[in-house]
PDB file of N, CA and C in Angstrom:
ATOM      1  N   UNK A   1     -68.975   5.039  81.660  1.00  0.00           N
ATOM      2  CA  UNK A   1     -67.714   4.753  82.299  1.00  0.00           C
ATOM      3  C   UNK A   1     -67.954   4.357  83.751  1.00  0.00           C
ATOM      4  N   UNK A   2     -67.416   3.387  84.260  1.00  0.00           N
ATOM      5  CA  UNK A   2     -67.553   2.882  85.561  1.00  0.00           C
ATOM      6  C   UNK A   2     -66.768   3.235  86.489  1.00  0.00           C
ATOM      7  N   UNK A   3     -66.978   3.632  87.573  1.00  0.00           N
ATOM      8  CA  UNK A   3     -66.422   4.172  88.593  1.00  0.00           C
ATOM      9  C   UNK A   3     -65.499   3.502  88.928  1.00  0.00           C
ATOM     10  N   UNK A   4     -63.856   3.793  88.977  1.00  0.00           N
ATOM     11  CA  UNK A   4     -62.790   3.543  89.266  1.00  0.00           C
ATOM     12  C   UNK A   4     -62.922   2.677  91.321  1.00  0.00           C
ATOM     13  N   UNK A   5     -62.990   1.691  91.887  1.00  0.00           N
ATOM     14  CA  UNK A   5     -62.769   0.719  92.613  1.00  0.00           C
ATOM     15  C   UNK A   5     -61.269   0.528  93.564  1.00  0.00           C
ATOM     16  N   UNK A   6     -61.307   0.288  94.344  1.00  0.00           N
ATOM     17  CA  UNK A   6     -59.448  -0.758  94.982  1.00  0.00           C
ATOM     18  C   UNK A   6     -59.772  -1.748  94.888  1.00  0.00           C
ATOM     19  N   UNK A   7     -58.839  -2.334  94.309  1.00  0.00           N
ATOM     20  CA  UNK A   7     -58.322  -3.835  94.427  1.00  0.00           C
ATOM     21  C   UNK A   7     -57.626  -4.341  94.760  1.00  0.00           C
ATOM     22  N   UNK A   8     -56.899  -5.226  95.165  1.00  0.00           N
ATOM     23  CA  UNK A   8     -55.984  -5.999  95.173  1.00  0.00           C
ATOM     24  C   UNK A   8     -54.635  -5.751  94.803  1.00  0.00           C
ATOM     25  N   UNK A   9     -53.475  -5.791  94.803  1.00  0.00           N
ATOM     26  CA  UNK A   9     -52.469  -5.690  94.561  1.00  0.00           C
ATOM     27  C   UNK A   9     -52.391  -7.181  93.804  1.00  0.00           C
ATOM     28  N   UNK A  10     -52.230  -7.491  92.749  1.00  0.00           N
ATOM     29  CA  UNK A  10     -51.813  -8.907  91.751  1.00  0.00           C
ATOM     30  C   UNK A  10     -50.251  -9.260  91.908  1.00  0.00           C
ATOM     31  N   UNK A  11     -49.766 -10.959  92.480  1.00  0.00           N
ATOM     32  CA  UNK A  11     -48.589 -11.244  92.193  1.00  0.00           C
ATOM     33  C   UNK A  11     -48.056 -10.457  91.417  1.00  0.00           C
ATOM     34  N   UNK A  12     -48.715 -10.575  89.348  1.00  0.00           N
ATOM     35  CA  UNK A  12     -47.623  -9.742  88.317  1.00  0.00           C
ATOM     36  C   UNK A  12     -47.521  -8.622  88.849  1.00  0.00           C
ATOM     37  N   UNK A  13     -48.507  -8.075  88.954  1.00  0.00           N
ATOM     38  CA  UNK A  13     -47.803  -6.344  89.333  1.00  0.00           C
ATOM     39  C   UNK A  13     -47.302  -6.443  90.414  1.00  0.00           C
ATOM     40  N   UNK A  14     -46.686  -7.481  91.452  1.00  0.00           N
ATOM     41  CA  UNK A  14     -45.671  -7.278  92.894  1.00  0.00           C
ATOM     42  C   UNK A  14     -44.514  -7.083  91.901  1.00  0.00           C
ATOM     43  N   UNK A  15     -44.625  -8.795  91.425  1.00  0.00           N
ATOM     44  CA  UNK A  15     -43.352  -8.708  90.759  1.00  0.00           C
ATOM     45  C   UNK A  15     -42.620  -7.748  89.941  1.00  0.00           C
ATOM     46  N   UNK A  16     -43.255  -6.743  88.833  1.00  0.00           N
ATOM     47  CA  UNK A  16     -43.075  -5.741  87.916  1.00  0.00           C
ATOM     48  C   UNK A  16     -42.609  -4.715  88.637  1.00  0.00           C
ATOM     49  N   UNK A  17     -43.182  -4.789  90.068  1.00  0.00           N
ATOM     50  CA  UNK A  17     -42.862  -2.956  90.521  1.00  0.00           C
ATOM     51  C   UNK A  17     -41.494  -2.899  90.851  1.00  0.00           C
ATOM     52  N   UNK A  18     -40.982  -1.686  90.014  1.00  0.00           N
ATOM     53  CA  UNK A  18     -39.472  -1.426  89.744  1.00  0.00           C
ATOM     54  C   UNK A  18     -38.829   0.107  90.903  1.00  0.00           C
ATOM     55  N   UNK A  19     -39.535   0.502  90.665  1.00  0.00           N
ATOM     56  CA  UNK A  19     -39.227   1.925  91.537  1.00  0.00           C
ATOM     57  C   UNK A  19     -40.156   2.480  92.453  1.00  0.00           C
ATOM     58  N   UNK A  20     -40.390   3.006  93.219  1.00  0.00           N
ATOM     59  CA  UNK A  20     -41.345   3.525  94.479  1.00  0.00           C
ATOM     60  C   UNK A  20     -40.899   5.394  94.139  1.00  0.00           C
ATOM     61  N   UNK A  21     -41.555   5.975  93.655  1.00  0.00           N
ATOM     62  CA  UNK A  21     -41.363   7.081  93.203  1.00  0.00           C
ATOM     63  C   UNK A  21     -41.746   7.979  94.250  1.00  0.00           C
ATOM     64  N   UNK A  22     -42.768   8.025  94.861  1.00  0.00           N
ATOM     65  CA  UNK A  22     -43.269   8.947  96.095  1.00  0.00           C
ATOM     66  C   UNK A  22     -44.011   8.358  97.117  1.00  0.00           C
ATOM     67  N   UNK A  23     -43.667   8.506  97.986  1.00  0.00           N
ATOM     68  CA  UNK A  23     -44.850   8.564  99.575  1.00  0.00           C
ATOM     69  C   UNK A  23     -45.325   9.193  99.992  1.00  0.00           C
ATOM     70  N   UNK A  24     -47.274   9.495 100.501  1.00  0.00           N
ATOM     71  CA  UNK A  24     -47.565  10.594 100.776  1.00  0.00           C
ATOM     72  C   UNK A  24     -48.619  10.271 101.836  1.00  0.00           C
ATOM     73  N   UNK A  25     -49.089  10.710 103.206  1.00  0.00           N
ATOM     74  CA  UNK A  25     -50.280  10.213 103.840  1.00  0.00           C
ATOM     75  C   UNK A  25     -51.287  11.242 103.367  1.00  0.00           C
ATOM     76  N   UNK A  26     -52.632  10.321 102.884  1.00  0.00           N
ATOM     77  CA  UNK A  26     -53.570  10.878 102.887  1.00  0.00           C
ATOM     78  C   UNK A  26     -54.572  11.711 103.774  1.00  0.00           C
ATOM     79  N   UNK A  27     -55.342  12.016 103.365  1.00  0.00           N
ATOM     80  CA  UNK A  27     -56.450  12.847 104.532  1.00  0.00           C
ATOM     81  C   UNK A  27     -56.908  12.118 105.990  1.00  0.00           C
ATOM     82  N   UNK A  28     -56.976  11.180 105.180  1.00  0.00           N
ATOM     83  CA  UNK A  28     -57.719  10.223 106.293  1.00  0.00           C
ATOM     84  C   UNK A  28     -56.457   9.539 107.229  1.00  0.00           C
ATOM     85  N   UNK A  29     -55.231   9.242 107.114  1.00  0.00           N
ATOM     86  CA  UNK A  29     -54.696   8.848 107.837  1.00  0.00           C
ATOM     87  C   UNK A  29     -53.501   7.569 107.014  1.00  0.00           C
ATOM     88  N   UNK A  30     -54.255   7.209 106.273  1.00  0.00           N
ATOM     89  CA  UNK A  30     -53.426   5.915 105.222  1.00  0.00           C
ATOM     90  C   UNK A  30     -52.470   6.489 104.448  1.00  0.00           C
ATOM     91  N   UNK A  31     -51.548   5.689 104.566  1.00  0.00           N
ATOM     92  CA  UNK A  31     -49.967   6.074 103.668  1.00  0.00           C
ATOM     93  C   UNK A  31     -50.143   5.135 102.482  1.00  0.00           C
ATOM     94  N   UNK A  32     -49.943   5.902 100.914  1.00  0.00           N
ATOM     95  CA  UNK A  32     -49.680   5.633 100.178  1.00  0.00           C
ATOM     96  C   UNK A  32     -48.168   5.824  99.450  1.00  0.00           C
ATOM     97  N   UNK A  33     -47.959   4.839  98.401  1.00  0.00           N
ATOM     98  CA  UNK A  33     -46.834   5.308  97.723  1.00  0.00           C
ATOM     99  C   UNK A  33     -47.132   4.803  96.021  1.00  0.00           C
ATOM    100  N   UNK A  34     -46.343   5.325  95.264  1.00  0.00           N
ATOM    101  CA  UNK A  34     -46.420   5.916  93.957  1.00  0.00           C
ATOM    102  C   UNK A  34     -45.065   4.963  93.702  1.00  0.00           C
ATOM    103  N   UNK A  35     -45.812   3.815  92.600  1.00  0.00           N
ATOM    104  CA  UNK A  35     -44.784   2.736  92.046  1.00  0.00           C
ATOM    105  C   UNK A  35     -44.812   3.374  90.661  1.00  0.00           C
ATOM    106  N   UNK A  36     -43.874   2.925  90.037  1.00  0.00           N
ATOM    107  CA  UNK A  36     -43.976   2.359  88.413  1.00  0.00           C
ATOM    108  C   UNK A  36     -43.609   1.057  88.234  1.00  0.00           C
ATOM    109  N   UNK A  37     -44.014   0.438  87.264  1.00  0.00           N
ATOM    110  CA  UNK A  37     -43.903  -0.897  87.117  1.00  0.00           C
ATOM    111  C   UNK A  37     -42.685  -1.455  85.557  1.00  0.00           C
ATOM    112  N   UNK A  38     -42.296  -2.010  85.491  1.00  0.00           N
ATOM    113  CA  UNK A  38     -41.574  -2.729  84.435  1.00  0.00           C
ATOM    114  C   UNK A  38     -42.651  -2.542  83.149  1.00  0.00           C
ATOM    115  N   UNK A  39     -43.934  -2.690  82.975  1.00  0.00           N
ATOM    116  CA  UNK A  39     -44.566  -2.163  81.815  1.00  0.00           C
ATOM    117  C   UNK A  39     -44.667  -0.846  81.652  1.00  0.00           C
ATOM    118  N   UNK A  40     -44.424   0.000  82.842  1.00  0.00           N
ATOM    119  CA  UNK A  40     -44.049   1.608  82.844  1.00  0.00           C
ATOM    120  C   UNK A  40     -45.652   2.138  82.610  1.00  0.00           C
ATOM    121  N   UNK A  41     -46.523   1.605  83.979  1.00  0.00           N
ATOM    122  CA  UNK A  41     -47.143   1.785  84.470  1.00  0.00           C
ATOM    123  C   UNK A  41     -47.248   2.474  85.952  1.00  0.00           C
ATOM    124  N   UNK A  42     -47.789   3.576  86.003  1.00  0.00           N
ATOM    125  CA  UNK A  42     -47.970   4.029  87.478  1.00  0.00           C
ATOM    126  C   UNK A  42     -49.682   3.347  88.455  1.00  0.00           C
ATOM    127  N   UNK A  43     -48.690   2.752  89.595  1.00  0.00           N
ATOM    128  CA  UNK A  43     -49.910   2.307  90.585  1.00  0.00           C
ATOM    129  C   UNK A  43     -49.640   2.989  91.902  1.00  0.00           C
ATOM    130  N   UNK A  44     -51.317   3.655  92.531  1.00  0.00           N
ATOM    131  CA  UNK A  44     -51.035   4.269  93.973  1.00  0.00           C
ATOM    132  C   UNK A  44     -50.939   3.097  94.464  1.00  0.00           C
ATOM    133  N   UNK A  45     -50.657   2.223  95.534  1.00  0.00           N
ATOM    134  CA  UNK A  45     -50.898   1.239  96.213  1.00  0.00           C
ATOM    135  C   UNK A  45     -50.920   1.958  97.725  1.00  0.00           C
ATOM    136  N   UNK A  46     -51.783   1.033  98.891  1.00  0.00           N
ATOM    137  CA  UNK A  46     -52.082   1.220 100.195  1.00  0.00           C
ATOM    138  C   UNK A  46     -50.632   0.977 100.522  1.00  0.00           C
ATOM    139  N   UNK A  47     -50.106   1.429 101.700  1.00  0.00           N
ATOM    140  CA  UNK A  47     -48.750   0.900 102.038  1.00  0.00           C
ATOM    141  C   UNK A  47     -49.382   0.883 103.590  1.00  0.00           C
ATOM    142  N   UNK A  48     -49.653   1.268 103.834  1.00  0.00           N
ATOM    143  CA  UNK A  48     -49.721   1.301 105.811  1.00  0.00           C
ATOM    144  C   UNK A  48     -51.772   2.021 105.880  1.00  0.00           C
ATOM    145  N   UNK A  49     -52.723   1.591 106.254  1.00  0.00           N
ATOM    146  CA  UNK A  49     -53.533   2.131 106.257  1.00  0.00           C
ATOM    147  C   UNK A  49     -53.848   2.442 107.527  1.00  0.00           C
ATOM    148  N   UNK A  50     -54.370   3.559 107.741  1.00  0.00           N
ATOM    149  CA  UNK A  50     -55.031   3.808 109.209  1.00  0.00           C
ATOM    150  C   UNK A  50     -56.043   3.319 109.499  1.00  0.00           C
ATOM    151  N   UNK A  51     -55.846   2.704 111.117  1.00  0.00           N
ATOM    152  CA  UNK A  51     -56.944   1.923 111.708  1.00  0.00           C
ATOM    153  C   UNK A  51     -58.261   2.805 111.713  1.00  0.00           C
ATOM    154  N   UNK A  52     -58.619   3.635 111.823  1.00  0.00           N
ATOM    155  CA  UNK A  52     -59.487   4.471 112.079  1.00  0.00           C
ATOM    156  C   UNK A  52     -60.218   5.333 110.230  1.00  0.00           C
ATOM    157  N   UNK A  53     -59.581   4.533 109.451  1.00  0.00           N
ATOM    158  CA  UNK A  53     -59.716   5.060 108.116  1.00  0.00           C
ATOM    159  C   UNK A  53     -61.087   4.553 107.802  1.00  0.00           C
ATOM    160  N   UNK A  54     -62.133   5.758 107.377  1.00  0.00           N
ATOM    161  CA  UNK A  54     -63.517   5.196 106.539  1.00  0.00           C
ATOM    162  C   UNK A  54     -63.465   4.361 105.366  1.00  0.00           C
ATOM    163  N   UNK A  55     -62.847   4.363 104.585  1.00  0.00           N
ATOM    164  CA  UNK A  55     -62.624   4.070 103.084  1.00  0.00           C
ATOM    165  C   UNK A  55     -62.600   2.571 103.365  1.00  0.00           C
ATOM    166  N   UNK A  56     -63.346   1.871 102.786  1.00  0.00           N
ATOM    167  CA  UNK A  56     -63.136   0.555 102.695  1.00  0.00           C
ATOM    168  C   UNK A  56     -62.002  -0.228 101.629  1.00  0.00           C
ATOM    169  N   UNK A  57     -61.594   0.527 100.834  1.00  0.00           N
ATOM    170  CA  UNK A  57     -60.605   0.415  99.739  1.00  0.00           C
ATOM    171  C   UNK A  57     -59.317   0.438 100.256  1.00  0.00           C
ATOM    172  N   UNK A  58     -59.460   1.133 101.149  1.00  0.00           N
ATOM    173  CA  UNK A  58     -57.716   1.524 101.470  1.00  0.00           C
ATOM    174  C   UNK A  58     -57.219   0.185 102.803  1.00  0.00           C
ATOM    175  N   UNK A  59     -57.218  -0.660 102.299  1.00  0.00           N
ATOM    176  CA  UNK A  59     -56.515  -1.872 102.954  1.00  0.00           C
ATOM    177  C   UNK A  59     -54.643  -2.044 101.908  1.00  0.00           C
ATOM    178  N   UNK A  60     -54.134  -2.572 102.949  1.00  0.00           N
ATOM    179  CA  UNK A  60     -52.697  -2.544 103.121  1.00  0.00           C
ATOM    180  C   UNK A  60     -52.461  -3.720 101.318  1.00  0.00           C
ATOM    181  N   UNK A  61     -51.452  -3.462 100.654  1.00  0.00           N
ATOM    182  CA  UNK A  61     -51.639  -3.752  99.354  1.00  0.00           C
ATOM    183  C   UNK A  61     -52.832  -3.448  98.382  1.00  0.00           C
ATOM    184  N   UNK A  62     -53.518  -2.348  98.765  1.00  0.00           N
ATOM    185  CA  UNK A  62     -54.239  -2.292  97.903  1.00  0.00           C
ATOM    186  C   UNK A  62     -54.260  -1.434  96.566  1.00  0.00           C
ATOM    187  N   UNK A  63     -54.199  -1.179  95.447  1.00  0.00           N
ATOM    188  CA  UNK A  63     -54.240  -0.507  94.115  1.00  0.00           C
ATOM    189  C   UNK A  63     -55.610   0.212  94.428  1.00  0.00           C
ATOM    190  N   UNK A  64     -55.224   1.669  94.359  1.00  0.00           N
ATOM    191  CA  UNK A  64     -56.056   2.834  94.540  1.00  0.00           C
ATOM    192  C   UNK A  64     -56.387   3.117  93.306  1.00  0.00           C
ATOM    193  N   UNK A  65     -55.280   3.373  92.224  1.00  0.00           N
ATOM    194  CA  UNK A  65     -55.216   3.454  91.384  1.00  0.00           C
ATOM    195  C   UNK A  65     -54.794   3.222  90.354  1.00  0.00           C
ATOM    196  N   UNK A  66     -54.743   2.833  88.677  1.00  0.00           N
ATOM    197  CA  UNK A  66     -53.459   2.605  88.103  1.00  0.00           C
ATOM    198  C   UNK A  66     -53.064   3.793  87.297  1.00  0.00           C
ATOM    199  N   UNK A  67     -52.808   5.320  87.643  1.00  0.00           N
ATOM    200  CA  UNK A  67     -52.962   6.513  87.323  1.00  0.00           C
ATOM    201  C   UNK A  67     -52.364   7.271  87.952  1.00  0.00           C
ATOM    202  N   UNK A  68     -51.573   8.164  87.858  1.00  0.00           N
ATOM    203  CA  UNK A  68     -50.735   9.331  88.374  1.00  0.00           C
ATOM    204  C   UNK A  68     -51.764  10.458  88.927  1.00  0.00           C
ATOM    205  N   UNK A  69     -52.598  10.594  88.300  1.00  0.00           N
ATOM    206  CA  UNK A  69     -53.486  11.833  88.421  1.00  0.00           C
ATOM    207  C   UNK A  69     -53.805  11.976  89.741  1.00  0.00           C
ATOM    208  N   UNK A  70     -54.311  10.551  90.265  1.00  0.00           N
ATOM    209  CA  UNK A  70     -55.188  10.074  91.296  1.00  0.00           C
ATOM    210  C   UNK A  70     -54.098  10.332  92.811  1.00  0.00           C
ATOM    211  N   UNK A  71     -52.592   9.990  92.538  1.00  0.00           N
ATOM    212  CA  UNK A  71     -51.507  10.347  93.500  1.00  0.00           C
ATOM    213  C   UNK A  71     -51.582  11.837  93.342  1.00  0.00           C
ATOM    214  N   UNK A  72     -51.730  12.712  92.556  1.00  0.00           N
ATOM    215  CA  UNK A  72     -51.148  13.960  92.720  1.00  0.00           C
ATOM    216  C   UNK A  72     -52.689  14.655  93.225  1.00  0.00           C
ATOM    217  N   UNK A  73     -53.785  14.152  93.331  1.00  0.00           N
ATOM    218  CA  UNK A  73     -55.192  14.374  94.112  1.00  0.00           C
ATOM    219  C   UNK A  73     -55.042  14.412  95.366  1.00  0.00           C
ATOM    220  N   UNK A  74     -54.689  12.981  95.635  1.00  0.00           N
ATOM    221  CA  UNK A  74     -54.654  13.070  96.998  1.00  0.00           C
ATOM    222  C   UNK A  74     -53.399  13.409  97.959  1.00  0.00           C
ATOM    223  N   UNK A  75     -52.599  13.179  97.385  1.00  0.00           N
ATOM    224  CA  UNK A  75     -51.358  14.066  97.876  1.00  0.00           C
ATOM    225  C   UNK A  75     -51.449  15.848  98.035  1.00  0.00           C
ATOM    226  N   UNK A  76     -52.731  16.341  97.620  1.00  0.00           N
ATOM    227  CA  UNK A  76     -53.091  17.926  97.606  1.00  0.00           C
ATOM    228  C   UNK A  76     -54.078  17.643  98.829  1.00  0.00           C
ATOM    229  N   UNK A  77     -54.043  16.495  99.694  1.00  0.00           N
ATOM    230  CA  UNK A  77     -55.390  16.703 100.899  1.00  0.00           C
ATOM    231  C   UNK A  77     -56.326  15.736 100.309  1.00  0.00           C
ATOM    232  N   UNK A  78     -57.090  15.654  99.421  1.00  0.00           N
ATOM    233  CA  UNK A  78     -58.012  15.001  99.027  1.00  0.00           C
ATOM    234  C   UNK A  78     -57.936  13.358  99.688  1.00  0.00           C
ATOM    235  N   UNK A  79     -59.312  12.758  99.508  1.00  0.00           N
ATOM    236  CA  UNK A  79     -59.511  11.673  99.611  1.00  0.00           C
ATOM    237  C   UNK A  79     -59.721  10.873  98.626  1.00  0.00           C
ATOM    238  N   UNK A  80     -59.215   9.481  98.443  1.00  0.00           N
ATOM    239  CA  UNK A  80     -58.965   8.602  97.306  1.00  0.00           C
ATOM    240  C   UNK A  80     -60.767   7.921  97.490  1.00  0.00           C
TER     241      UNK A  80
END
């Protein structure tokens, strides 16, 4: 199994995202929020990242995750 990556935020999934379910700042400083999408999919996406943030992933539109698990991680402190 390959280690889960950030990517990109994709046009389809701009377009699909239906609801913004939670906002939470992470450890490091970057604000995320917790979409679902029209396929009734959950994505963390970057919403505001901190200048001073290590993570090279966490740029502004970016998909942290496409997984709930991964929001309720780092929303406990953790780092994405």
């Amino acid at each position: 199994m390959r280690p889960k990556t950030a990517r990109m935020l994709t046009m389809v999934e701009r377009a699909q995202l239906v609801h913004c379910q939670r906002v939470r700042r992470l450890a490091c400083g970057c604000e995320v929020a917790l979409y679902t999408t029209a396929a009734r999919r959950a994505l963390t996406v970057v919403e505001d990242p901190e200048d001073s943030c290590p993570h090279r992933g966490h740029q502004a539109d970016f998909v942290i995750d496409d997984d709930m698990a991964v929001f309720e991680a780092t929303s406990a402190g953790e780092a994405a």
